[in-house]
PDBML (XML) file of the C-alpha atoms, coordinates in Angstrom:
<?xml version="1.0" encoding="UTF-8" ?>
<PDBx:datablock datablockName="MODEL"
   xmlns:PDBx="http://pdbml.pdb.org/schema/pdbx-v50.xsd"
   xmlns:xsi="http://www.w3.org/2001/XMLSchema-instance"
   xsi:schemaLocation="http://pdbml.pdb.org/schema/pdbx-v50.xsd pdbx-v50.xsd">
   <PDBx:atom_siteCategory>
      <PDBx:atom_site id="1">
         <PDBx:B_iso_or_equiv>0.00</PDBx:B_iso_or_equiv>
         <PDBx:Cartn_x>111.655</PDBx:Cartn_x>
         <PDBx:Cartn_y>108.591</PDBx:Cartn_y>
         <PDBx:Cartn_z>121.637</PDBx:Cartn_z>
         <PDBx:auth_asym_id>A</PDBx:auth_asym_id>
         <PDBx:auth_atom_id>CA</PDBx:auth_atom_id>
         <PDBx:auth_comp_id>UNK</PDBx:auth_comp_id>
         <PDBx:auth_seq_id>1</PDBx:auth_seq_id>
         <PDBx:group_PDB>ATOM</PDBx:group_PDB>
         <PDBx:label_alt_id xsi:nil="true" />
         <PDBx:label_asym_id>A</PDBx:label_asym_id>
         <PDBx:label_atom_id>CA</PDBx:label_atom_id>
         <PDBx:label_comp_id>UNK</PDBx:label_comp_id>
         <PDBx:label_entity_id>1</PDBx:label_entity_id>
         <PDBx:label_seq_id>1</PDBx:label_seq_id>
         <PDBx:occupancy>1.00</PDBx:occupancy>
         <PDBx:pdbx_PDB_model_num>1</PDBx:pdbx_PDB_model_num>
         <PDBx:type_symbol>C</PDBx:type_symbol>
      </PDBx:atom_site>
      <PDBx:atom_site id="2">
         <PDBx:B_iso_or_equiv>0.00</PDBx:B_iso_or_equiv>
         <PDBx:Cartn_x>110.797</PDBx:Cartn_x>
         <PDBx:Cartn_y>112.392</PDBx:Cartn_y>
         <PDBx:Cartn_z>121.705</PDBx:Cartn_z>
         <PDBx:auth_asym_id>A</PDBx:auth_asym_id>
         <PDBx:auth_atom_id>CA</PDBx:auth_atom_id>
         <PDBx:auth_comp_id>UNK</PDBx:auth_comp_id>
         <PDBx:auth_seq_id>2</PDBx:auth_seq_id>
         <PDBx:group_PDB>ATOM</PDBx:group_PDB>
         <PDBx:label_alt_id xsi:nil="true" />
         <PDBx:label_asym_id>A</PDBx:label_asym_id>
         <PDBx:label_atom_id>CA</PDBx:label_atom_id>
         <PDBx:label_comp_id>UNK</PDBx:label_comp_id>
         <PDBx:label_entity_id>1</PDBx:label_entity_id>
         <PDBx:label_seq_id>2</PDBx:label_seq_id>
         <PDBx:occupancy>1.00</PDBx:occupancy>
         <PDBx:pdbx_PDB_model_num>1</PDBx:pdbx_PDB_model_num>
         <PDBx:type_symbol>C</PDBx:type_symbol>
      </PDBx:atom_site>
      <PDBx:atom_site id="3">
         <PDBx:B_iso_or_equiv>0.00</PDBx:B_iso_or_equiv>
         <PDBx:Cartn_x>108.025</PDBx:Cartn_x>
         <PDBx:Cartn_y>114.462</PDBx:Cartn_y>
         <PDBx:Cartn_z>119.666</PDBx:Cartn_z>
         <PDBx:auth_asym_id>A</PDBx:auth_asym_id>
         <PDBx:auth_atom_id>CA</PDBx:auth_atom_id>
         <PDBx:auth_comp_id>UNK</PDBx:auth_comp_id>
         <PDBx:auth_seq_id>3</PDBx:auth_seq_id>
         <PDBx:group_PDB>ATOM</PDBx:group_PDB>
         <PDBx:label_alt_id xsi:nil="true" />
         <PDBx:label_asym_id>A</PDBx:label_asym_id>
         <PDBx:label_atom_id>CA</PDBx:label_atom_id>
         <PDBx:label_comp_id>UNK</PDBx:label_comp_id>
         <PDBx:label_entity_id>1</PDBx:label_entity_id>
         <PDBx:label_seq_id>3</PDBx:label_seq_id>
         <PDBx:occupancy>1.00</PDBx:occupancy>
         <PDBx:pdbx_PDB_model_num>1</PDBx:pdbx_PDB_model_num>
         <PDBx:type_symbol>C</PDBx:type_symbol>
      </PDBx:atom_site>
      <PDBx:atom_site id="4">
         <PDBx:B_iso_or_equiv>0.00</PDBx:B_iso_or_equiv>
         <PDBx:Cartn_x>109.988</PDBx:Cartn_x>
         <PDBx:Cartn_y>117.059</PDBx:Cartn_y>
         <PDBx:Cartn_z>118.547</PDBx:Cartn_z>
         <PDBx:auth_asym_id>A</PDBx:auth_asym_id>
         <PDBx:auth_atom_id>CA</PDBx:auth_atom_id>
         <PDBx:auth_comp_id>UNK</PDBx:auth_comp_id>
         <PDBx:auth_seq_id>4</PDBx:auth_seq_id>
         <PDBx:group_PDB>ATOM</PDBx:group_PDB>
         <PDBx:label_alt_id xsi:nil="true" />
         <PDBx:label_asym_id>A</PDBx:label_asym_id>
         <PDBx:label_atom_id>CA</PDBx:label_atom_id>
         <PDBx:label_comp_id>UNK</PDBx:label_comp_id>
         <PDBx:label_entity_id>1</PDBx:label_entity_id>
         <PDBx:label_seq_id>4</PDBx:label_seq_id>
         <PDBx:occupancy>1.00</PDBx:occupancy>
         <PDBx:pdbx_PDB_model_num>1</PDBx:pdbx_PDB_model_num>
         <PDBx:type_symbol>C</PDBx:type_symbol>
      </PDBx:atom_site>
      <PDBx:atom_site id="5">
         <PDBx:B_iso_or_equiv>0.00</PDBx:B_iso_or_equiv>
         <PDBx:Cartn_x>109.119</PDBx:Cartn_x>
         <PDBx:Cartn_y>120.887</PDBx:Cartn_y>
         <PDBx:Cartn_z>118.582</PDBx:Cartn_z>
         <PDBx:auth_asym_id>A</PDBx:auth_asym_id>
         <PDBx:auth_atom_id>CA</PDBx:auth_atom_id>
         <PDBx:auth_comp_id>UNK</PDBx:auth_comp_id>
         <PDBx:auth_seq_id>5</PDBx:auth_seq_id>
         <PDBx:group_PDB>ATOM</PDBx:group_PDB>
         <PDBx:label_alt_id xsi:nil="true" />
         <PDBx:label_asym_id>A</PDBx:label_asym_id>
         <PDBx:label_atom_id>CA</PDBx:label_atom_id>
         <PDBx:label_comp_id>UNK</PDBx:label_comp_id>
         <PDBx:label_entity_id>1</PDBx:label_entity_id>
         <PDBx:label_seq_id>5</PDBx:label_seq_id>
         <PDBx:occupancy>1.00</PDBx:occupancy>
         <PDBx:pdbx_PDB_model_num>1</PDBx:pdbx_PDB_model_num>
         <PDBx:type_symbol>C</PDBx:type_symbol>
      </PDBx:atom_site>
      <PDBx:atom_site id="6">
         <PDBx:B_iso_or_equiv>0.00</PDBx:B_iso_or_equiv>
         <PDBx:Cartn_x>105.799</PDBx:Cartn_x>
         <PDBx:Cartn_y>120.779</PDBx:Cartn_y>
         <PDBx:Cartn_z>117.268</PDBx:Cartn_z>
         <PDBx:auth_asym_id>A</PDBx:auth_asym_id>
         <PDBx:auth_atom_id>CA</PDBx:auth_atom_id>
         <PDBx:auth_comp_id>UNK</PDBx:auth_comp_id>
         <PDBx:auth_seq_id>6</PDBx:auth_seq_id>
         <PDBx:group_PDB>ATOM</PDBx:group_PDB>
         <PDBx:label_alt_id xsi:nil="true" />
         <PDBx:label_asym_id>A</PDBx:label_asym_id>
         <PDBx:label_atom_id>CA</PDBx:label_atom_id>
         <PDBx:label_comp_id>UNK</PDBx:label_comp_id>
         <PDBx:label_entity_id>1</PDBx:label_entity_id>
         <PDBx:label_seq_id>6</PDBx:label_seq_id>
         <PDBx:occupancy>1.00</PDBx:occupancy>
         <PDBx:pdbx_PDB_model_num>1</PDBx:pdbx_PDB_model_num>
         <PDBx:type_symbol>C</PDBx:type_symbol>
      </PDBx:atom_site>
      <PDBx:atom_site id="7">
         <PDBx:B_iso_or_equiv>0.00</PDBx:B_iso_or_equiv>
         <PDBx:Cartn_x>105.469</PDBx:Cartn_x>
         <PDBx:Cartn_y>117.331</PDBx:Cartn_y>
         <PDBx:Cartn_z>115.654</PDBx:Cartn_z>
         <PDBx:auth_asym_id>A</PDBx:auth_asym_id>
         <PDBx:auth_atom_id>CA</PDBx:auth_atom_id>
         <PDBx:auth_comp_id>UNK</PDBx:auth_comp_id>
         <PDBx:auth_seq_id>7</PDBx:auth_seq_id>
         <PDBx:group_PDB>ATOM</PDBx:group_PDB>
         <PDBx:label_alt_id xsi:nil="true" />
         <PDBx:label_asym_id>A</PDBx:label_asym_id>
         <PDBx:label_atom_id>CA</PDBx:label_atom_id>
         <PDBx:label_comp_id>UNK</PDBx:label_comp_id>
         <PDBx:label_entity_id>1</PDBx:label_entity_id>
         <PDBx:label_seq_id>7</PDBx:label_seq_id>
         <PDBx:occupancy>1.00</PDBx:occupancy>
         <PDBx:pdbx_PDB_model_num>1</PDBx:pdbx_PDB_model_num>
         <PDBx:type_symbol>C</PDBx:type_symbol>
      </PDBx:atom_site>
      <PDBx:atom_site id="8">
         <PDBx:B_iso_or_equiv>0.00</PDBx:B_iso_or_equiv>
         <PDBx:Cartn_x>102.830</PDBx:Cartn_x>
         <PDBx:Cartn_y>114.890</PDBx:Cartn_y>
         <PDBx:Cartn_z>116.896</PDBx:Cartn_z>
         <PDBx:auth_asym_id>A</PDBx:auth_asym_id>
         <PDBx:auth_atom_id>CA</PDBx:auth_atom_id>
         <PDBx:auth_comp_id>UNK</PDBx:auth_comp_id>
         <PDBx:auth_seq_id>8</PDBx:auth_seq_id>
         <PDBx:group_PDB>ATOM</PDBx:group_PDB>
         <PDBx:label_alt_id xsi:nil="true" />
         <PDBx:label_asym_id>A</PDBx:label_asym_id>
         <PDBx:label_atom_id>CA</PDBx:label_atom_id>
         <PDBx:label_comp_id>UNK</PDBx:label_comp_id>
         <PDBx:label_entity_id>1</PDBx:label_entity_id>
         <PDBx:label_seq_id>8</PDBx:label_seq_id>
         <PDBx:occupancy>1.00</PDBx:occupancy>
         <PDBx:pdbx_PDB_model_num>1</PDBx:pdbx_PDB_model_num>
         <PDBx:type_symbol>C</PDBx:type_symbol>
      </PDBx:atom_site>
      <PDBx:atom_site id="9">
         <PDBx:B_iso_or_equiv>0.00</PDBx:B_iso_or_equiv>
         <PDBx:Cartn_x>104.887</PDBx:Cartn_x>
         <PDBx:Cartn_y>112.425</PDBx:Cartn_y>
         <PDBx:Cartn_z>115.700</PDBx:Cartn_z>
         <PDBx:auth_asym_id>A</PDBx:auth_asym_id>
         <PDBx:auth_atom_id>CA</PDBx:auth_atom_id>
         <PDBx:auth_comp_id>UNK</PDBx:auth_comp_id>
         <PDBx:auth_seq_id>9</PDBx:auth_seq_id>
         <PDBx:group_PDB>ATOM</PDBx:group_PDB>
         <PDBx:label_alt_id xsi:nil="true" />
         <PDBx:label_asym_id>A</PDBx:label_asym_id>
         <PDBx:label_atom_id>CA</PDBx:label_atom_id>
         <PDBx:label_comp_id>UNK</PDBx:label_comp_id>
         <PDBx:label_entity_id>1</PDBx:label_entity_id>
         <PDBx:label_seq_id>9</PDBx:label_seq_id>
         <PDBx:occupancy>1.00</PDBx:occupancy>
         <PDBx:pdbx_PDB_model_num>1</PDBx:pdbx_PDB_model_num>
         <PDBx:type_symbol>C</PDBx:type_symbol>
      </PDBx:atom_site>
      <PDBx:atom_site id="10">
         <PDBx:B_iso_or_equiv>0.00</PDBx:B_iso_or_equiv>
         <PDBx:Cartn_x>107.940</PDBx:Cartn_x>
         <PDBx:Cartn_y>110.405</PDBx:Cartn_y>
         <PDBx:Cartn_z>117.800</PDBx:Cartn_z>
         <PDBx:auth_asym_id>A</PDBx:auth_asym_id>
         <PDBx:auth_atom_id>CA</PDBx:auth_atom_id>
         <PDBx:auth_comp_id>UNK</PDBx:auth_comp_id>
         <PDBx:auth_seq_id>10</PDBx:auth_seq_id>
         <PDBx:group_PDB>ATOM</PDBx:group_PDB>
         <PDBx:label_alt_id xsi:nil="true" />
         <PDBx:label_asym_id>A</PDBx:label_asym_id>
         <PDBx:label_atom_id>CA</PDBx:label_atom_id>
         <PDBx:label_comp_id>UNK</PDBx:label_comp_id>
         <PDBx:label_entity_id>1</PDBx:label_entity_id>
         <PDBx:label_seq_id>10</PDBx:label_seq_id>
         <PDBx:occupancy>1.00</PDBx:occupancy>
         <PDBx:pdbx_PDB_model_num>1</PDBx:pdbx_PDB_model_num>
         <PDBx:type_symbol>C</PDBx:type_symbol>
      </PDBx:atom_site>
      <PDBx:atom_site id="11">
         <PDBx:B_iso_or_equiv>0.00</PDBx:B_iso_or_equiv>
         <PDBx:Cartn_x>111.388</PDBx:Cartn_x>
         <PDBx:Cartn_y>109.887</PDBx:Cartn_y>
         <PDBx:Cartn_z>116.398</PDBx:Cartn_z>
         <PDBx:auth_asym_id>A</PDBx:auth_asym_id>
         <PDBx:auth_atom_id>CA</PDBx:auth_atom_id>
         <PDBx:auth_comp_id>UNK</PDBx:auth_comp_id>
         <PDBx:auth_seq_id>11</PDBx:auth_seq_id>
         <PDBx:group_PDB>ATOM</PDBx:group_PDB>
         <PDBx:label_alt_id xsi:nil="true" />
         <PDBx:label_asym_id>A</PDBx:label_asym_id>
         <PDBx:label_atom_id>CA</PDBx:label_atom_id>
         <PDBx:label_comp_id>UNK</PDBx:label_comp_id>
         <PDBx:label_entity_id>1</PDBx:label_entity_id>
         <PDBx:label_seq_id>11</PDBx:label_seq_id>
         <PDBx:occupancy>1.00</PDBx:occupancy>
         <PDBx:pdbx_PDB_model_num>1</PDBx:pdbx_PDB_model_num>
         <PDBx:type_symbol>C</PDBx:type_symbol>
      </PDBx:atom_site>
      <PDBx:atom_site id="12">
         <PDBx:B_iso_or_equiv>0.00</PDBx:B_iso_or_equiv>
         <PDBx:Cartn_x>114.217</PDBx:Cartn_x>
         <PDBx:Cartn_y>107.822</PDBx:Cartn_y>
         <PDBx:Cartn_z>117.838</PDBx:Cartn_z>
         <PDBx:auth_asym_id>A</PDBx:auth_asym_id>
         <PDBx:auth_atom_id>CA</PDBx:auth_atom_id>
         <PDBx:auth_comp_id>UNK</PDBx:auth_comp_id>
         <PDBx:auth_seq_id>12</PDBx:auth_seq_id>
         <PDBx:group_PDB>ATOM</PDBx:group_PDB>
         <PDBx:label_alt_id xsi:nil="true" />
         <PDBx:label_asym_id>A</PDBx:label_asym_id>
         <PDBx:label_atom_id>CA</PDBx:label_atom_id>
         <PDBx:label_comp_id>UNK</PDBx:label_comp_id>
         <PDBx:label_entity_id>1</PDBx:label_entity_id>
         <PDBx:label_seq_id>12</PDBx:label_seq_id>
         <PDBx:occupancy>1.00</PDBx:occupancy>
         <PDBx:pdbx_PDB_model_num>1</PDBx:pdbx_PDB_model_num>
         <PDBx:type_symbol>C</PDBx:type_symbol>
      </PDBx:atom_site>
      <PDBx:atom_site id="13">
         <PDBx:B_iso_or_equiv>0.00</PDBx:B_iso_or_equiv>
         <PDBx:Cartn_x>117.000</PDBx:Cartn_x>
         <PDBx:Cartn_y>108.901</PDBx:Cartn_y>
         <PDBx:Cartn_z>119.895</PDBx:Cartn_z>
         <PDBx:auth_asym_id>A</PDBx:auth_asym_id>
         <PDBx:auth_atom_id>CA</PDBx:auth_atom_id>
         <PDBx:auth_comp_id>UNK</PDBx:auth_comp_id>
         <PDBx:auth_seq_id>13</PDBx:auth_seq_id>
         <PDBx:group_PDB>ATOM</PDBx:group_PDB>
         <PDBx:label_alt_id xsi:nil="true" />
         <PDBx:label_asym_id>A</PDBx:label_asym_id>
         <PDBx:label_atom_id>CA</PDBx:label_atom_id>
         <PDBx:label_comp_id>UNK</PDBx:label_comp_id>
         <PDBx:label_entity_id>1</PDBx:label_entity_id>
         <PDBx:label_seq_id>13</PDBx:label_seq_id>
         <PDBx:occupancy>1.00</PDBx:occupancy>
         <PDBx:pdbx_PDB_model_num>1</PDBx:pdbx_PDB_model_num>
         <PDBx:type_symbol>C</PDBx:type_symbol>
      </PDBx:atom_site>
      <PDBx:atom_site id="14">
         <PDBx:B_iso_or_equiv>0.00</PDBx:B_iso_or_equiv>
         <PDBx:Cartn_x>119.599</PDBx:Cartn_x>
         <PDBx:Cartn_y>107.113</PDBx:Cartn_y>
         <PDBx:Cartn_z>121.476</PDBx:Cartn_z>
         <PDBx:auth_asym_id>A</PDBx:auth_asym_id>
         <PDBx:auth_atom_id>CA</PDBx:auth_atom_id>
         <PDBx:auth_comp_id>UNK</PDBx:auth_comp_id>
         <PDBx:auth_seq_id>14</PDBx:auth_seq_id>
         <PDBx:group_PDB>ATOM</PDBx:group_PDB>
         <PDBx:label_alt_id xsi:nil="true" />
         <PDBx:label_asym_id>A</PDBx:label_asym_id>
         <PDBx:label_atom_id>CA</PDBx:label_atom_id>
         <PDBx:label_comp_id>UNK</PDBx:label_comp_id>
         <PDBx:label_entity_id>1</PDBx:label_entity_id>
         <PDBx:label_seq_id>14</PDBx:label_seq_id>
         <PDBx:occupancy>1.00</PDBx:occupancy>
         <PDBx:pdbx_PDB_model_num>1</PDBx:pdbx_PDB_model_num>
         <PDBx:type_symbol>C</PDBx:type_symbol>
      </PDBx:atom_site>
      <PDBx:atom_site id="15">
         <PDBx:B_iso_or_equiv>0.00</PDBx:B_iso_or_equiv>
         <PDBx:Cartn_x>122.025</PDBx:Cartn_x>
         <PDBx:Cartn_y>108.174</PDBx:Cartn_y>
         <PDBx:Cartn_z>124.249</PDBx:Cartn_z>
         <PDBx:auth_asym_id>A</PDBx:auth_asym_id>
         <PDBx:auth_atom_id>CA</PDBx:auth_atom_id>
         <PDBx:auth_comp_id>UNK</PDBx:auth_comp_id>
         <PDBx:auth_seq_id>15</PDBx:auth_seq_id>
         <PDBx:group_PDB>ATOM</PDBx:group_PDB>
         <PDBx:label_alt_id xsi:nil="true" />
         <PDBx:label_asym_id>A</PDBx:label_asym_id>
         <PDBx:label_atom_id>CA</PDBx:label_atom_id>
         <PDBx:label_comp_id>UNK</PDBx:label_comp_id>
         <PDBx:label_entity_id>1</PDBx:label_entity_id>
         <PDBx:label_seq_id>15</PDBx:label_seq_id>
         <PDBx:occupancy>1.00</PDBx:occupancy>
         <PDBx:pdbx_PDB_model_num>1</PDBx:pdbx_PDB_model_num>
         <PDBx:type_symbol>C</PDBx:type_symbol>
      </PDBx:atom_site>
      <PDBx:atom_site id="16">
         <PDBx:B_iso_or_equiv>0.00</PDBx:B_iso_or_equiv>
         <PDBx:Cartn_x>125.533</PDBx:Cartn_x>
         <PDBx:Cartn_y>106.716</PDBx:Cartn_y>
         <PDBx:Cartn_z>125.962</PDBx:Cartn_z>
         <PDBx:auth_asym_id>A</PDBx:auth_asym_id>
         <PDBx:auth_atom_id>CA</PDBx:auth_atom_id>
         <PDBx:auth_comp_id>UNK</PDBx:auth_comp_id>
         <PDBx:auth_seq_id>16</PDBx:auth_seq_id>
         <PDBx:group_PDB>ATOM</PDBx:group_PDB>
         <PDBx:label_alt_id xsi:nil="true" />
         <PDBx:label_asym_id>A</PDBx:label_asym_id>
         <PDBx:label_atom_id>CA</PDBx:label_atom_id>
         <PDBx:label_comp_id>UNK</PDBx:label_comp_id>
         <PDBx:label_entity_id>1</PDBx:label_entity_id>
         <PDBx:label_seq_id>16</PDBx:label_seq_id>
         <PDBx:occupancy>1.00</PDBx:occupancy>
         <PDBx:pdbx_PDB_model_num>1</PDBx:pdbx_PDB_model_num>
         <PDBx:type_symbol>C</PDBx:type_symbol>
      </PDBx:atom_site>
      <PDBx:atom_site id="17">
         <PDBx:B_iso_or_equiv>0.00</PDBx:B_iso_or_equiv>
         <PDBx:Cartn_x>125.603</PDBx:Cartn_x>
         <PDBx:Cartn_y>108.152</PDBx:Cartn_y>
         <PDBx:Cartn_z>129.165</PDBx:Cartn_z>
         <PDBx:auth_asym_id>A</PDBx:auth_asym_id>
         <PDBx:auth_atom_id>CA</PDBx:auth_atom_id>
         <PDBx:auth_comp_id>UNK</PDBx:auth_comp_id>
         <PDBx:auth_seq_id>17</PDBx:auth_seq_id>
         <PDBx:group_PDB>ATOM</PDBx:group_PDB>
         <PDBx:label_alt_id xsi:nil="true" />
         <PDBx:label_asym_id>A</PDBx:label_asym_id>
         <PDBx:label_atom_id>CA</PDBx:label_atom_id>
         <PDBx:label_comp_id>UNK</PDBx:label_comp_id>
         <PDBx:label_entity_id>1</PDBx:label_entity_id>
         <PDBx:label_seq_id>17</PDBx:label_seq_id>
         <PDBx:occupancy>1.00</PDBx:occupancy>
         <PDBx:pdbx_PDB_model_num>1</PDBx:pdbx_PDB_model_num>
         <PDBx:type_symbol>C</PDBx:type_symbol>
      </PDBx:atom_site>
      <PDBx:atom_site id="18">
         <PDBx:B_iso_or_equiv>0.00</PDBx:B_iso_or_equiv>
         <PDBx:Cartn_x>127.280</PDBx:Cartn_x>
         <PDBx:Cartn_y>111.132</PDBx:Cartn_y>
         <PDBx:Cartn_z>127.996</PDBx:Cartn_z>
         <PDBx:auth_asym_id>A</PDBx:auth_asym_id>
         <PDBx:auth_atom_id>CA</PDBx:auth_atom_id>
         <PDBx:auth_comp_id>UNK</PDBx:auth_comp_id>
         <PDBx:auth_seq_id>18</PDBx:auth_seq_id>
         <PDBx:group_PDB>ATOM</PDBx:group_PDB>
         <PDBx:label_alt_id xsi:nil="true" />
         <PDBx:label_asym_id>A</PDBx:label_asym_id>
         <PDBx:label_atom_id>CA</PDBx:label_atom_id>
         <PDBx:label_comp_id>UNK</PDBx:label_comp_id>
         <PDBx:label_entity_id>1</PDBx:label_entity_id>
         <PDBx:label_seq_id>18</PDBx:label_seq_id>
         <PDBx:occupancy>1.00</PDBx:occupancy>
         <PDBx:pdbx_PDB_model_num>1</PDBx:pdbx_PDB_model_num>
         <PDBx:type_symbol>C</PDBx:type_symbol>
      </PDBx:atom_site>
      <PDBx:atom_site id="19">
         <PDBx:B_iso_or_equiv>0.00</PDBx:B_iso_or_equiv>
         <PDBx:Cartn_x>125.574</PDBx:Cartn_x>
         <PDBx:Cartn_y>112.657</PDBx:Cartn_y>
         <PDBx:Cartn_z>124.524</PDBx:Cartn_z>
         <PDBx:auth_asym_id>A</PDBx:auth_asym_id>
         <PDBx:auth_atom_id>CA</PDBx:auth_atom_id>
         <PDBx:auth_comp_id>UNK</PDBx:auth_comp_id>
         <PDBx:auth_seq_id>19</PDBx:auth_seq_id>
         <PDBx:group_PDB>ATOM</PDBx:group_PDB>
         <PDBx:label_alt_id xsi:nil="true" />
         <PDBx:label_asym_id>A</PDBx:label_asym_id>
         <PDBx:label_atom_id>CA</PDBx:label_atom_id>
         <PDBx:label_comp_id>UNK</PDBx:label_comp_id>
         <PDBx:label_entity_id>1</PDBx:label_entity_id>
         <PDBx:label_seq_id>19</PDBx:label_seq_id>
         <PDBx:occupancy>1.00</PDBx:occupancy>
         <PDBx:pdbx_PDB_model_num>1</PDBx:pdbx_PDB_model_num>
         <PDBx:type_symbol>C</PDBx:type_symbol>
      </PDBx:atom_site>
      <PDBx:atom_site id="20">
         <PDBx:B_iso_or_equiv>0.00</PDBx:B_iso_or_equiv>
         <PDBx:Cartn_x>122.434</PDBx:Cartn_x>
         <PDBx:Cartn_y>112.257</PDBx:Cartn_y>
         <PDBx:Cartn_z>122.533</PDBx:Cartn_z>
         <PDBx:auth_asym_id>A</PDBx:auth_asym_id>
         <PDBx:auth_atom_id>CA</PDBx:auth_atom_id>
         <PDBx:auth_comp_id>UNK</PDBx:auth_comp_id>
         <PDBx:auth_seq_id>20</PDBx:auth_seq_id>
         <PDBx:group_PDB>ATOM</PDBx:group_PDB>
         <PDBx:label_alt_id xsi:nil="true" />
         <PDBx:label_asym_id>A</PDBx:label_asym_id>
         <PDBx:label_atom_id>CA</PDBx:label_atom_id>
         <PDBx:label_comp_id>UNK</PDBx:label_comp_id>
         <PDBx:label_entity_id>1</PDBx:label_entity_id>
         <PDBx:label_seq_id>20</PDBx:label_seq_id>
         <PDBx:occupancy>1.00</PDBx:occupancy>
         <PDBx:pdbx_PDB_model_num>1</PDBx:pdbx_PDB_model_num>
         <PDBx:type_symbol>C</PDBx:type_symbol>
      </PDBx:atom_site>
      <PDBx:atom_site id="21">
         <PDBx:B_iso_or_equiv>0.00</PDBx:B_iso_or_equiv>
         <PDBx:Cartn_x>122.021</PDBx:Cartn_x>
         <PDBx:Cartn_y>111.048</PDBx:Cartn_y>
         <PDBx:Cartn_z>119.383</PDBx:Cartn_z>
         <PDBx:auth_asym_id>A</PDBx:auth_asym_id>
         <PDBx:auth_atom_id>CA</PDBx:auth_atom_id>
         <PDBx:auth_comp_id>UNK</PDBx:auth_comp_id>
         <PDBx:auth_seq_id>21</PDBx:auth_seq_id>
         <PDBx:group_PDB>ATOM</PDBx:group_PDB>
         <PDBx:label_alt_id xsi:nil="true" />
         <PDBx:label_asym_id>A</PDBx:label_asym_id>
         <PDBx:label_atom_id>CA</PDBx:label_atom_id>
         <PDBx:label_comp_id>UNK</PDBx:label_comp_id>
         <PDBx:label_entity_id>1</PDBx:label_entity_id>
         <PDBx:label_seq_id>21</PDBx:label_seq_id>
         <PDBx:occupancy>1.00</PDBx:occupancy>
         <PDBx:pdbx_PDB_model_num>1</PDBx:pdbx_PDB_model_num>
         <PDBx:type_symbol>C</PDBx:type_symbol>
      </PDBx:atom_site>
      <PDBx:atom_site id="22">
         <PDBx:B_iso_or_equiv>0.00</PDBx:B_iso_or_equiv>
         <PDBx:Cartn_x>119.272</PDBx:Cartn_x>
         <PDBx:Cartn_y>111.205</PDBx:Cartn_y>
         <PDBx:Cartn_z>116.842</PDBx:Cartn_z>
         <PDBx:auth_asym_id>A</PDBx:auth_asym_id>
         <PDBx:auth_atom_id>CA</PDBx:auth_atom_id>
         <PDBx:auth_comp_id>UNK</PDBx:auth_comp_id>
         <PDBx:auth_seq_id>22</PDBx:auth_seq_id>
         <PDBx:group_PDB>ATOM</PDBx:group_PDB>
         <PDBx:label_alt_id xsi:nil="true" />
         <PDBx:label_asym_id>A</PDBx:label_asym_id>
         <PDBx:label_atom_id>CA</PDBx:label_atom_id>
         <PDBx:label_comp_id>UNK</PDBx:label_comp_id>
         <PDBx:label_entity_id>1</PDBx:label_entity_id>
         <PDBx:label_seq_id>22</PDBx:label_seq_id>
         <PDBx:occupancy>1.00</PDBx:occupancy>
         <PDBx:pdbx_PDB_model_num>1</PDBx:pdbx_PDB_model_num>
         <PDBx:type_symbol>C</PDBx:type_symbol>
      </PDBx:atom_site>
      <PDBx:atom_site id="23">
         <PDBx:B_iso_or_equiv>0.00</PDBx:B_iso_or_equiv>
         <PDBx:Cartn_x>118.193</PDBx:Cartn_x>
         <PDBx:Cartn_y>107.873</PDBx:Cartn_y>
         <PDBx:Cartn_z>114.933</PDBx:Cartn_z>
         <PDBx:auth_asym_id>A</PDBx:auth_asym_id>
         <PDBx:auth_atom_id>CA</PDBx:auth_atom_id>
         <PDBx:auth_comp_id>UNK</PDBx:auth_comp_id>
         <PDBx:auth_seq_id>23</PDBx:auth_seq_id>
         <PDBx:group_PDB>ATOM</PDBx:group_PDB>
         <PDBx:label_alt_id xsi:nil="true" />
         <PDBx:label_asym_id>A</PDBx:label_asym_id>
         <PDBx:label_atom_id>CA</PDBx:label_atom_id>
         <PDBx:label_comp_id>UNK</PDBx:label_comp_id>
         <PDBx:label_entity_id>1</PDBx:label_entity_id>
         <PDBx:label_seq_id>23</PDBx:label_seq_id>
         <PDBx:occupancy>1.00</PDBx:occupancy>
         <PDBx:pdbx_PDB_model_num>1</PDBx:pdbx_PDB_model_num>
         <PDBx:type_symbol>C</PDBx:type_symbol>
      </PDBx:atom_site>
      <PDBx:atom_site id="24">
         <PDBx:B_iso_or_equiv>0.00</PDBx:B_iso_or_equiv>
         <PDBx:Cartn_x>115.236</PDBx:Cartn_x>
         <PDBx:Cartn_y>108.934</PDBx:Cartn_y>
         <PDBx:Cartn_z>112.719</PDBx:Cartn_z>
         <PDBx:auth_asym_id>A</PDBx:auth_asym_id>
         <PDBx:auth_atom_id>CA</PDBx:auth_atom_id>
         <PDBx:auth_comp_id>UNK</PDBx:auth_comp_id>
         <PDBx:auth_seq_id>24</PDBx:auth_seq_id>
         <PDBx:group_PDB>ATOM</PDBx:group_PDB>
         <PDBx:label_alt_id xsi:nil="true" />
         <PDBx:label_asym_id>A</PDBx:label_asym_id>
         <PDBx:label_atom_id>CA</PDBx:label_atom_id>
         <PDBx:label_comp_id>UNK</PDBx:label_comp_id>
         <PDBx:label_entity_id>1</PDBx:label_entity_id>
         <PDBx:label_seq_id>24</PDBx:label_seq_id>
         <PDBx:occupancy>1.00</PDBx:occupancy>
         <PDBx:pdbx_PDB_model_num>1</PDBx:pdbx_PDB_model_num>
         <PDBx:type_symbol>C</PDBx:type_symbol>
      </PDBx:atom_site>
      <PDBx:atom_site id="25">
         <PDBx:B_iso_or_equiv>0.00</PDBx:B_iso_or_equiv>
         <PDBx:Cartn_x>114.148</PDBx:Cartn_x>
         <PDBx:Cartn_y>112.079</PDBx:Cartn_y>
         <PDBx:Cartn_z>110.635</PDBx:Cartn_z>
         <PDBx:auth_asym_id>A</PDBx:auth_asym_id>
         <PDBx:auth_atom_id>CA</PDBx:auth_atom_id>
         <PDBx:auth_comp_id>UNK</PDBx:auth_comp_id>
         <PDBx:auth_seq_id>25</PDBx:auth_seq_id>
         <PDBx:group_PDB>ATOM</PDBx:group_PDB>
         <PDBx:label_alt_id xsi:nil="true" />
         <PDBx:label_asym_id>A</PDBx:label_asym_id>
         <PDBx:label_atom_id>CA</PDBx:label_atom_id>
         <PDBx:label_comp_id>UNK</PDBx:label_comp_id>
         <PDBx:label_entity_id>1</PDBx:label_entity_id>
         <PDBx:label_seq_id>25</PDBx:label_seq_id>
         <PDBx:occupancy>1.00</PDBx:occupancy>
         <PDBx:pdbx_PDB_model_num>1</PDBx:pdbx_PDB_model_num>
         <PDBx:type_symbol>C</PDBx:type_symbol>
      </PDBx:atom_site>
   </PDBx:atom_siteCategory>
</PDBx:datablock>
C-alpha cells in the first residue's frame, strides 16, 4: 500500500518484479 500525493488514505498496489500496478482508486 502507498498514500498517494496528498491523501491520508492507503490504496493497493501490486508489483511483479518488473512494473507496478495499481489495485484501488
Amino acid at each position: 500500500t502507498r498514500v498517494v500525493d496528498t491523501n491520508t488514505t492507503a490504496d493497493l498496489f501490486s508489483w511483479d518484479g518488473t512494473s507496478e500496478t495499481r489495485l484501488t482508486n
